[in-house]
PDB file of N, CA and C in Angstrom:
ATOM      1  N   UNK A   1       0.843  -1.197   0.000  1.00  0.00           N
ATOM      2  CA  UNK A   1       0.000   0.000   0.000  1.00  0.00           C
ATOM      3  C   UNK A   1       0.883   1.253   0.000  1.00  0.00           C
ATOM      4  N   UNK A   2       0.367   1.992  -0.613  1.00  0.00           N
ATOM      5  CA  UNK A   2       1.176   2.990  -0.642  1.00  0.00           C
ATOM      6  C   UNK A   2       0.158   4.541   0.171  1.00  0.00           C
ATOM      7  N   UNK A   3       0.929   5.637   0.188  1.00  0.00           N
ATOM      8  CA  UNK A   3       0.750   6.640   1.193  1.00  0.00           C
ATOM      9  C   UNK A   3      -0.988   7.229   0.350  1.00  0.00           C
ATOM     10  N   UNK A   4      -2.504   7.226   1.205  1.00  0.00           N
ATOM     11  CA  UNK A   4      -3.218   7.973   0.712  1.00  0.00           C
ATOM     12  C   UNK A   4      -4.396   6.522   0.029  1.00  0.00           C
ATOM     13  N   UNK A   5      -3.624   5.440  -0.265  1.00  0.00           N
ATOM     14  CA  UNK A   5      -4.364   4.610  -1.026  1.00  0.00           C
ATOM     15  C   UNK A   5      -5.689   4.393  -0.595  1.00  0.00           C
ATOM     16  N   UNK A   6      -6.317   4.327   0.776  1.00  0.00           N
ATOM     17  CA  UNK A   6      -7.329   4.233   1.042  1.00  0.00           C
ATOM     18  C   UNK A   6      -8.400   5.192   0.868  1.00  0.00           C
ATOM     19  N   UNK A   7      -7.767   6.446   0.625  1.00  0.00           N
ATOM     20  CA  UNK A   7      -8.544   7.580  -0.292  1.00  0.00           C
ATOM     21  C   UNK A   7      -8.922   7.653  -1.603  1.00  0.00           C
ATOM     22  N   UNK A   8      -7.929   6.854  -2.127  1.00  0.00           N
ATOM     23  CA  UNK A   8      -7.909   6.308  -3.670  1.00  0.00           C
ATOM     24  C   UNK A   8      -9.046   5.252  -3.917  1.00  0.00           C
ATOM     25  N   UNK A   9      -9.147   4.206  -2.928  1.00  0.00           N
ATOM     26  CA  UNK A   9     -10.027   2.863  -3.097  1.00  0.00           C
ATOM     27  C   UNK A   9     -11.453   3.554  -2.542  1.00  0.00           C
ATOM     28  N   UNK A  10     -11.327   4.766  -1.935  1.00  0.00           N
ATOM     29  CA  UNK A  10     -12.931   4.932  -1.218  1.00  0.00           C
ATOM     30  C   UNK A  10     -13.173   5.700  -2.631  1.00  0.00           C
ATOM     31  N   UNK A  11     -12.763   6.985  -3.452  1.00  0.00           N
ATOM     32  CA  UNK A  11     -13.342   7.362  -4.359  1.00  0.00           C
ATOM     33  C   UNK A  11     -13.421   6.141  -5.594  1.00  0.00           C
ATOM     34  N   UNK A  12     -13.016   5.697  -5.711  1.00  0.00           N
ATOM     35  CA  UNK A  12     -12.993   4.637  -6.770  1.00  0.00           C
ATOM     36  C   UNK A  12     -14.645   3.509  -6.826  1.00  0.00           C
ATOM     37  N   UNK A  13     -14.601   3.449  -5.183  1.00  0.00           N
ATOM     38  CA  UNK A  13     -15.992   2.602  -4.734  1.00  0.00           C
ATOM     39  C   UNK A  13     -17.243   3.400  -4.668  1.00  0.00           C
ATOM     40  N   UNK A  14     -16.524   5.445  -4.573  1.00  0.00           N
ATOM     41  CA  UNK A  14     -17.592   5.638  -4.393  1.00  0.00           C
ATOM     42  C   UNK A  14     -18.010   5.916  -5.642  1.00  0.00           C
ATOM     43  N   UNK A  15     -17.197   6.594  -6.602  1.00  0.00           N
ATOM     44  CA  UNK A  15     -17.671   7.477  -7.514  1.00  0.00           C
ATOM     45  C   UNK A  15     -17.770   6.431  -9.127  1.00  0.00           C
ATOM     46  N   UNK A  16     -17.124   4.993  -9.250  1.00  0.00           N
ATOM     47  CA  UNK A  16     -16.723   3.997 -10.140  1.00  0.00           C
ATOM     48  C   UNK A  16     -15.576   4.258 -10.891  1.00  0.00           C
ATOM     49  N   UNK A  17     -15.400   2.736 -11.183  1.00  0.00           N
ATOM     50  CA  UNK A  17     -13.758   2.742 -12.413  1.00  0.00           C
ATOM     51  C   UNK A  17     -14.161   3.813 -13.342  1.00  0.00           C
ATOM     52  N   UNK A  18     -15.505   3.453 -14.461  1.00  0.00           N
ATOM     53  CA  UNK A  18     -15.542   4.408 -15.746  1.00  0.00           C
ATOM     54  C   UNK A  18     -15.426   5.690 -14.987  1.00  0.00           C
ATOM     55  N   UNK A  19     -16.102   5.907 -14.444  1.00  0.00           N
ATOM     56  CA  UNK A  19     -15.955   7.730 -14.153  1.00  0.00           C
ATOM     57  C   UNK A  19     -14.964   7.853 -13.678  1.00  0.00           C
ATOM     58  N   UNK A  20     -13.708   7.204 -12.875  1.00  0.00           N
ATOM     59  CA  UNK A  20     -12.636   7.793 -12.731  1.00  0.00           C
ATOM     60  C   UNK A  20     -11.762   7.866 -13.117  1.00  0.00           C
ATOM     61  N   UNK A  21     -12.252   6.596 -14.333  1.00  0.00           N
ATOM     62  CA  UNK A  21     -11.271   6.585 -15.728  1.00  0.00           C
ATOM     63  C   UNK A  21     -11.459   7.805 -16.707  1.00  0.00           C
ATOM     64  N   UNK A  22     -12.471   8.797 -16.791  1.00  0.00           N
ATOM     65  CA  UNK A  22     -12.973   9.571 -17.299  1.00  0.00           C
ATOM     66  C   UNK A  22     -12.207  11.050 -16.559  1.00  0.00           C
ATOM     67  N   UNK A  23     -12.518  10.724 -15.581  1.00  0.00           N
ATOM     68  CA  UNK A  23     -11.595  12.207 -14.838  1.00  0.00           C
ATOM     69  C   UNK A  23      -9.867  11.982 -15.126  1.00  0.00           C
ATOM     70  N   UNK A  24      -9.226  10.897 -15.019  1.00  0.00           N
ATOM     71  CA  UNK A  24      -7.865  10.605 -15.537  1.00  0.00           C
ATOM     72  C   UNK A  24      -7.815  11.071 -17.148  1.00  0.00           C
ATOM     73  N   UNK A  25      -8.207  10.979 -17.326  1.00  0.00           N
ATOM     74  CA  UNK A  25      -8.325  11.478 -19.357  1.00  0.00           C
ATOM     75  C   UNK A  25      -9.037  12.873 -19.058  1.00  0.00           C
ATOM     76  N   UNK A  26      -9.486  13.498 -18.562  1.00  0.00           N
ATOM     77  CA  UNK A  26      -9.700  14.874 -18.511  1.00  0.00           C
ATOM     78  C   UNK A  26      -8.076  15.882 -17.715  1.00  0.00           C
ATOM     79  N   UNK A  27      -7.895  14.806 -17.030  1.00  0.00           N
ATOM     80  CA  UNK A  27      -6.611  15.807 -16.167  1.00  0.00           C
ATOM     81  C   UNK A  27      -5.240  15.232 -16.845  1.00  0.00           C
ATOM     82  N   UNK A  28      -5.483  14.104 -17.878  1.00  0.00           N
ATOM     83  CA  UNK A  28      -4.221  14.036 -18.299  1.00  0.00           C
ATOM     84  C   UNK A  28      -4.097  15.380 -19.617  1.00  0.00           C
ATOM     85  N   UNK A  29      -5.201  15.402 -20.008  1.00  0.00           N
ATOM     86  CA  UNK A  29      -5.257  16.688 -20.790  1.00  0.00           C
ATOM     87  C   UNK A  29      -5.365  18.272 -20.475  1.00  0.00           C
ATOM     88  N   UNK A  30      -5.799  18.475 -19.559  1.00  0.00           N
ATOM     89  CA  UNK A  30      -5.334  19.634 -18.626  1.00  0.00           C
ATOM     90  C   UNK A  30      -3.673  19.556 -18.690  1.00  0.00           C
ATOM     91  N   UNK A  31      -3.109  18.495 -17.959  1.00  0.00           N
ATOM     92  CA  UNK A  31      -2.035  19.031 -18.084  1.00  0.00           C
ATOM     93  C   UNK A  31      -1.082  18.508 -19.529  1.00  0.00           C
ATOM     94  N   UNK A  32      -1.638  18.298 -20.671  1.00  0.00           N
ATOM     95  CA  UNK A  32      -0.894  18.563 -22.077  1.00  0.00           C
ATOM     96  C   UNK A  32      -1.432  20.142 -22.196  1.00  0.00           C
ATOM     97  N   UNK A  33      -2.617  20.570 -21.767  1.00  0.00           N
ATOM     98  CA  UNK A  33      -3.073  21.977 -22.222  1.00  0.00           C
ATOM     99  C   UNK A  33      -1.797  22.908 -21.583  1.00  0.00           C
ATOM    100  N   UNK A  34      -1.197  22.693 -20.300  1.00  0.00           N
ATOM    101  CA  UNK A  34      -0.806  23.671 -19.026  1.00  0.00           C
ATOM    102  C   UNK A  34       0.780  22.960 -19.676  1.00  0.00           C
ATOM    103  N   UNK A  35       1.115  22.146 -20.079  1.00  0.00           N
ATOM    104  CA  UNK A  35       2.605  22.025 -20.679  1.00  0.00           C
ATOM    105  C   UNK A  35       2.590  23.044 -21.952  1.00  0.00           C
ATOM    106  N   UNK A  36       1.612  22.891 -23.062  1.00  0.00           N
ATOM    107  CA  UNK A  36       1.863  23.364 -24.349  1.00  0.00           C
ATOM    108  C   UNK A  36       2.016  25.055 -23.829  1.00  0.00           C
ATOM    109  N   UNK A  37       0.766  25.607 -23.108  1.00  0.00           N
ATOM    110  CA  UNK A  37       0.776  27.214 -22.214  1.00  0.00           C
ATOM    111  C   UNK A  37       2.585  27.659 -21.468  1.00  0.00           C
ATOM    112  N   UNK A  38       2.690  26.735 -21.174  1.00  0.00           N
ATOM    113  CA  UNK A  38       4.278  26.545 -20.329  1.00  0.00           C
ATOM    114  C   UNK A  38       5.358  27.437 -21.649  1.00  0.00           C
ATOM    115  N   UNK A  39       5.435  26.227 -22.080  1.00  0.00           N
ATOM    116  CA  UNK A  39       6.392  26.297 -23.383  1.00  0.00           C
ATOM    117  C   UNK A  39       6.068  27.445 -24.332  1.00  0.00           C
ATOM    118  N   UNK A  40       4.998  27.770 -24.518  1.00  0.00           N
ATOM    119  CA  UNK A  40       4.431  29.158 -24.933  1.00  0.00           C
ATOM    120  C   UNK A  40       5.502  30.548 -24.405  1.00  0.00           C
ATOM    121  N   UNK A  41       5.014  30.552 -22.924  1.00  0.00           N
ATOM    122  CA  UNK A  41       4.959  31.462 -22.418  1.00  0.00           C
ATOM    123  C   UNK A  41       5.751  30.896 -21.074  1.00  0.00           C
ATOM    124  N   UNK A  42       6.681  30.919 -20.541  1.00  0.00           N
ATOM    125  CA  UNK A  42       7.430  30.132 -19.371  1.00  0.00           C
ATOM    126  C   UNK A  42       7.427  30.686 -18.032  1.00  0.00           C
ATOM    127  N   UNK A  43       6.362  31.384 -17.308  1.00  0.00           N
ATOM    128  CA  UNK A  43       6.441  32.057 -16.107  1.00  0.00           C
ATOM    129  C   UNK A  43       6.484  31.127 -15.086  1.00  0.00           C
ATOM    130  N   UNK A  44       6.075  32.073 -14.377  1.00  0.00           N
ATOM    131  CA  UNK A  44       6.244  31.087 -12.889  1.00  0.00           C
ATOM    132  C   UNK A  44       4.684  31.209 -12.454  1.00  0.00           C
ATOM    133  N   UNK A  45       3.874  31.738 -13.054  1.00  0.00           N
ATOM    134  CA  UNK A  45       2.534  31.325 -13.103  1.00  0.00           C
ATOM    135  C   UNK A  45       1.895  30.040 -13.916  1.00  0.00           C
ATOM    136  N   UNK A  46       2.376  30.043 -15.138  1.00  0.00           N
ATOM    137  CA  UNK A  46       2.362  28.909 -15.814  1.00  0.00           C
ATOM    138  C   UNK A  46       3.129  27.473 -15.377  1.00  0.00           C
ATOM    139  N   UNK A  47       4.470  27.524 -14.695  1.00  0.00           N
ATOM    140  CA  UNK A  47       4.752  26.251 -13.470  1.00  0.00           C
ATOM    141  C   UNK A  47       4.008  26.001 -12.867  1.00  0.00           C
ATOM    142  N   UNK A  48       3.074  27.366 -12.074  1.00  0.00           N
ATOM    143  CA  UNK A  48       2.404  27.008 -10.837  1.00  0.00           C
ATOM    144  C   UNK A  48       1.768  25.901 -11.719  1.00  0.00           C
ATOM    145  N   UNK A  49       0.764  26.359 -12.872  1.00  0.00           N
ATOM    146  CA  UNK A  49      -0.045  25.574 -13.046  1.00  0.00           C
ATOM    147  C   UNK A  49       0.065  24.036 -13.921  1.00  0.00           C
ATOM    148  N   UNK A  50       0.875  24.140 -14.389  1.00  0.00           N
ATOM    149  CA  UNK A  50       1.189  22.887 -14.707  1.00  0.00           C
ATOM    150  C   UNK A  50       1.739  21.603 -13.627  1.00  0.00           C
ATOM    151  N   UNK A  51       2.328  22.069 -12.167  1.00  0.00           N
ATOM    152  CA  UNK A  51       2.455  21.645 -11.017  1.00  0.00           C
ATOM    153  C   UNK A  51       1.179  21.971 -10.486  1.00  0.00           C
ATOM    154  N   UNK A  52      -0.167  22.395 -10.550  1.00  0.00           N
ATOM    155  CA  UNK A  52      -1.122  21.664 -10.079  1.00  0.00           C
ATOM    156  C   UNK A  52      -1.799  20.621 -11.038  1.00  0.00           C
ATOM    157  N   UNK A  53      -1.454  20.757 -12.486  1.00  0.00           N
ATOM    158  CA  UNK A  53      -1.739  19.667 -13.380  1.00  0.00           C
ATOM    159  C   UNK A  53      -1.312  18.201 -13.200  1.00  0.00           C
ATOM    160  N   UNK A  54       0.095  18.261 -12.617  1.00  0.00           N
ATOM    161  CA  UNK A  54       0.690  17.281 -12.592  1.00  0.00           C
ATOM    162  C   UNK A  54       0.423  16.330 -11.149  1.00  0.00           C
ATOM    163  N   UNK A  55       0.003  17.143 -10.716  1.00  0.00           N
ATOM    164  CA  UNK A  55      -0.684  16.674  -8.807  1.00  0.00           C
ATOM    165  C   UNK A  55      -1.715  15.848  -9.419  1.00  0.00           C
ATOM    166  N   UNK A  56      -2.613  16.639  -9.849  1.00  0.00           N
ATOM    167  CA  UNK A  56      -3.850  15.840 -10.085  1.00  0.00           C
ATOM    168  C   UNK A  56      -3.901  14.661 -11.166  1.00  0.00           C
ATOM    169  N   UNK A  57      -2.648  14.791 -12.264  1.00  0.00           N
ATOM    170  CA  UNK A  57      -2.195  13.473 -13.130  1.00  0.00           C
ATOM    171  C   UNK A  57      -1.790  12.060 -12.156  1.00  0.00           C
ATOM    172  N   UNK A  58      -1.029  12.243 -11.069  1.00  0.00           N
ATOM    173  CA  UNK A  58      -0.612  12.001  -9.840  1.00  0.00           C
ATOM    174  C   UNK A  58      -1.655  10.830  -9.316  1.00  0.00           C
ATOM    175  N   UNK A  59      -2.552  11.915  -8.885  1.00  0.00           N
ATOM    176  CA  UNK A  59      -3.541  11.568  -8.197  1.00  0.00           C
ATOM    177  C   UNK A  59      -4.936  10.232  -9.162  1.00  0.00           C
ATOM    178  N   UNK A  60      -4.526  10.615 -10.282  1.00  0.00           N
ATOM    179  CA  UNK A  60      -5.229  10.015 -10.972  1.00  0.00           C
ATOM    180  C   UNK A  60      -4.796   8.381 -11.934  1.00  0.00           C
ATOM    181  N   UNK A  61      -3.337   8.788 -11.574  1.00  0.00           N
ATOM    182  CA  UNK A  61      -2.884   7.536 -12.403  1.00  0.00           C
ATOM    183  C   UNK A  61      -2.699   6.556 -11.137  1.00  0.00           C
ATOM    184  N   UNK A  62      -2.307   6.642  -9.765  1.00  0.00           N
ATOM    185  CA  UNK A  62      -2.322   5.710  -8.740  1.00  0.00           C
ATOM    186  C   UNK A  62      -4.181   5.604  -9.124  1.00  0.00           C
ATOM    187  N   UNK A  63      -4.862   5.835  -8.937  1.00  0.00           N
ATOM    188  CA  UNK A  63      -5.855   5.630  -8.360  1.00  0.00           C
ATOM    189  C   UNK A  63      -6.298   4.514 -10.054  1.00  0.00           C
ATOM    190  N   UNK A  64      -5.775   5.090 -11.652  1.00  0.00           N
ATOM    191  CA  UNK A  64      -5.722   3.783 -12.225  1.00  0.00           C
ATOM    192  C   UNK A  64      -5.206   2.567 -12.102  1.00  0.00           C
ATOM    193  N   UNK A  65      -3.928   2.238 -11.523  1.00  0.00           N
ATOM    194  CA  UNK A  65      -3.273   1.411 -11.214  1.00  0.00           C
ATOM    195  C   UNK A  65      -3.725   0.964  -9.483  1.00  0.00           C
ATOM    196  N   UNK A  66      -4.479   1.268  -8.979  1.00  0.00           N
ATOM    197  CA  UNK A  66      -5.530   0.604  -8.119  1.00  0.00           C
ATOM    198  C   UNK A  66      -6.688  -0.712  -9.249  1.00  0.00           C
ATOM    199  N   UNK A  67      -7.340   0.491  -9.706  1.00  0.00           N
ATOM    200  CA  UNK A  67      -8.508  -0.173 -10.221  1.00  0.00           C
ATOM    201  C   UNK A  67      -7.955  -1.292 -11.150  1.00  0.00           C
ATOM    202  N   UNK A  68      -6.782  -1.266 -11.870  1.00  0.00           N
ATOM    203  CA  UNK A  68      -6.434  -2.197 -12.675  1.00  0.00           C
ATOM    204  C   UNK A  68      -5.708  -3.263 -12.420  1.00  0.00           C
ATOM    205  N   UNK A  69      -5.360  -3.150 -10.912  1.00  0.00           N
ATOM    206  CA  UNK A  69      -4.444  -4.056  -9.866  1.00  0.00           C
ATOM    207  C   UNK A  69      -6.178  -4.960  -9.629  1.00  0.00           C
ATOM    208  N   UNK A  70      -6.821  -4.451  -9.009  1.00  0.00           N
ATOM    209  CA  UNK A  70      -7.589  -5.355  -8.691  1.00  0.00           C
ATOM    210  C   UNK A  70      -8.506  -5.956  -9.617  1.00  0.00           C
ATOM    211  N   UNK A  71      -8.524  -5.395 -10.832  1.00  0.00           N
ATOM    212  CA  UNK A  71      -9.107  -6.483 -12.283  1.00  0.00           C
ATOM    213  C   UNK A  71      -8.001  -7.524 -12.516  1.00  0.00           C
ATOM    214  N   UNK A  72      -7.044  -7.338 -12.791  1.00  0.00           N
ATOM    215  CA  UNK A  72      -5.587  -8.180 -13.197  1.00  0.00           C
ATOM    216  C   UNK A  72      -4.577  -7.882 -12.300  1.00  0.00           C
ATOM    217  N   UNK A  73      -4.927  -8.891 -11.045  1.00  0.00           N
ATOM    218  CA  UNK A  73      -3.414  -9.077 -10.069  1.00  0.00           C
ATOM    219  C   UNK A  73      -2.229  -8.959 -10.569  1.00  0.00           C
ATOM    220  N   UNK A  74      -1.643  -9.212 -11.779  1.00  0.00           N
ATOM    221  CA  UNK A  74      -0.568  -9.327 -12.183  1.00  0.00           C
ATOM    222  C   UNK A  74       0.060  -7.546 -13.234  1.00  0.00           C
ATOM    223  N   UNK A  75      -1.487  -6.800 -12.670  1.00  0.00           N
ATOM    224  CA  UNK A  75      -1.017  -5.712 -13.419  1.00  0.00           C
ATOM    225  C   UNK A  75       0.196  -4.753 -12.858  1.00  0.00           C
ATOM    226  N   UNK A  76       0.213  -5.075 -11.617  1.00  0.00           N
ATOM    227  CA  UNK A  76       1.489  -3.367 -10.792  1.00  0.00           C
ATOM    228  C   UNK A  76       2.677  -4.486 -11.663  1.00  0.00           C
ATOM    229  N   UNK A  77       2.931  -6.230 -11.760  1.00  0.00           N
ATOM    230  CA  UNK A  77       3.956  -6.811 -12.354  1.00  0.00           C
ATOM    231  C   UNK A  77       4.447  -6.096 -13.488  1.00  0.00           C
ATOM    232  N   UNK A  78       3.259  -6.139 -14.441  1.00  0.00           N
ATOM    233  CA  UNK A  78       3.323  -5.741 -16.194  1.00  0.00           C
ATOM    234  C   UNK A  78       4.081  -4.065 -16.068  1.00  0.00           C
ATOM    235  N   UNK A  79       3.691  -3.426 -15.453  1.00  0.00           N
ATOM    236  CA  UNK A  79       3.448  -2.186 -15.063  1.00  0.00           C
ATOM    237  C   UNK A  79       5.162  -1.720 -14.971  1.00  0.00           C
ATOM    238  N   UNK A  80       5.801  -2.422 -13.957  1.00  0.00           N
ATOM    239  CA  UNK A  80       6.852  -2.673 -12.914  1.00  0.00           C
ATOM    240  C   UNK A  80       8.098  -3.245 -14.740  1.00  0.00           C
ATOM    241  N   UNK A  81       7.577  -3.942 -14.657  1.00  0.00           N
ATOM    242  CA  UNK A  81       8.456  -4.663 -15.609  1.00  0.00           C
ATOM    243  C   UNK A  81       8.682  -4.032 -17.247  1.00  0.00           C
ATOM    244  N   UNK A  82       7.698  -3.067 -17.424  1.00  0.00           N
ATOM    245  CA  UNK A  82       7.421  -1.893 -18.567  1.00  0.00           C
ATOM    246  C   UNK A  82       8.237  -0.945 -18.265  1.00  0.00           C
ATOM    247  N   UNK A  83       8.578  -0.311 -16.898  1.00  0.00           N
ATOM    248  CA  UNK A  83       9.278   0.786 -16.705  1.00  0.00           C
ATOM    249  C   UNK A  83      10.398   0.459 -16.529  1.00  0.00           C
ATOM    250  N   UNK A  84      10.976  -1.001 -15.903  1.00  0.00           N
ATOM    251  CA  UNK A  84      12.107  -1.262 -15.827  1.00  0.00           C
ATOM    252  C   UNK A  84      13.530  -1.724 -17.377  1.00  0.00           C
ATOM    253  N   UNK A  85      12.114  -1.961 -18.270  1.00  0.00           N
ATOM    254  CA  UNK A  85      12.481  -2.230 -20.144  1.00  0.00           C
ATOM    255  C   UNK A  85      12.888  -0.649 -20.233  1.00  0.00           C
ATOM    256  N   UNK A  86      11.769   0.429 -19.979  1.00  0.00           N
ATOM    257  CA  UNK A  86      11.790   1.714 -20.963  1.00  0.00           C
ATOM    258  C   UNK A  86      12.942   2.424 -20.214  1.00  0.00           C
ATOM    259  N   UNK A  87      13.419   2.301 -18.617  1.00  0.00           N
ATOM    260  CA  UNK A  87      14.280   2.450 -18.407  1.00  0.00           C
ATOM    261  C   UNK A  87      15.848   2.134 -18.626  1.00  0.00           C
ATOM    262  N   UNK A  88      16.011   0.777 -19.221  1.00  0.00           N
ATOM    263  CA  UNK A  88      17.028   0.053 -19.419  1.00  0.00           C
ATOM    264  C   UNK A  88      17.415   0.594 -20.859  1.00  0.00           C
ATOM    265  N   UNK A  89      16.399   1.145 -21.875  1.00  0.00           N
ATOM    266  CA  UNK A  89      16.427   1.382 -23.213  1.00  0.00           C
ATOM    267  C   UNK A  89      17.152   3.057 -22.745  1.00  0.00           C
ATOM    268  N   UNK A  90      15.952   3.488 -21.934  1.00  0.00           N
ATOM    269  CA  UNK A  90      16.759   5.176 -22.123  1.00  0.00           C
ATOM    270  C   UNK A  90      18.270   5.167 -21.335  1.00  0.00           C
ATOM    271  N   UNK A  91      18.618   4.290 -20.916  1.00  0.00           N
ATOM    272  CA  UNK A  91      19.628   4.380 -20.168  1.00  0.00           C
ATOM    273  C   UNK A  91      20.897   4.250 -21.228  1.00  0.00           C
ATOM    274  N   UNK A  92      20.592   3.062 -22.134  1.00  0.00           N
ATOM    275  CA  UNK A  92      21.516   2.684 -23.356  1.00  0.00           C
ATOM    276  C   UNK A  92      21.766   3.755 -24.119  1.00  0.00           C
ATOM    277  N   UNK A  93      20.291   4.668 -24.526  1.00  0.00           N
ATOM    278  CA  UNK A  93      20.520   5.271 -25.723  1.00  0.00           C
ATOM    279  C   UNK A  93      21.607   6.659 -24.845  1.00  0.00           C
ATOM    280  N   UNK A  94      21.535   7.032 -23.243  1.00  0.00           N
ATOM    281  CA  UNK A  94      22.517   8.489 -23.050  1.00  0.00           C
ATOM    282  C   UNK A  94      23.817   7.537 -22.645  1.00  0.00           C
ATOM    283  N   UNK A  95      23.881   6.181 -22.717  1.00  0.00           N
ATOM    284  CA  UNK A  95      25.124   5.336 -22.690  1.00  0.00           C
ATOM    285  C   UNK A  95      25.879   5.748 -24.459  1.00  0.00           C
ATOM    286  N   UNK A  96      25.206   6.209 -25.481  1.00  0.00           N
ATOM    287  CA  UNK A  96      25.265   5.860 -26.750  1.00  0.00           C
ATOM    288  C   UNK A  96      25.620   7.342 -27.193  1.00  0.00           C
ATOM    289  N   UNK A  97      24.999   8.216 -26.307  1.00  0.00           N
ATOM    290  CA  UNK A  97      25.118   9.399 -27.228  1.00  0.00           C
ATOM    291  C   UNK A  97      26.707  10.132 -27.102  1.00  0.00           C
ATOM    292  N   UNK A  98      27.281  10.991 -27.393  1.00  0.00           N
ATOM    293  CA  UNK A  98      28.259  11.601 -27.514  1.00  0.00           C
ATOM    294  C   UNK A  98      28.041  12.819 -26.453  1.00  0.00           C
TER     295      UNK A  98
END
């Protein structure tokens, strides 16, 4: 378990997977909106907000990897073992670069 999870499993029971799969795809796009605004324009108003974008991306991708842990036990594995590949790859390619 990790820090908060039981806040994660009560909205999940209360509010359901689809709809909170639905708010995760709304705030993962908030914050592509609050990155592209960033890069625009680079203040420290525009951090603020892309660091509250990224809280709530945060907040929303544990709370997928809840719901998808408990459809397919073996998902935090797949999950775990995906980042440890995409890590091993980016690691090669700044092993590679000049």
């Amino acid at each position: 378990m990790h820090d908060h999870d039981d806040i994660y499993i009560h909205a999940l029971e209360k509010w359901g997977y689809n709809a909170q799969m639905d708010v995760a795809i709304e705030e993962l796009s908030e914050l592509i909106k609050a990155i592209i605004k960033y890069r625009r324009e680079p203040t420290i108003e525009r951090a603020i907000d892309m660091a509250e974008e990224l809280g709530d991306v945060i907040i929303m991708t544990r709370q997928l990897e809840i719901a998808m842990a408990q459809k397919y036990p073996e998902f935090v594995a797949w999950k775990s073992d995906t980042i440890q590949t995409k890590l091993h790859r980016i690691k090669s390619r700044l092993n590679d670069q000049p």
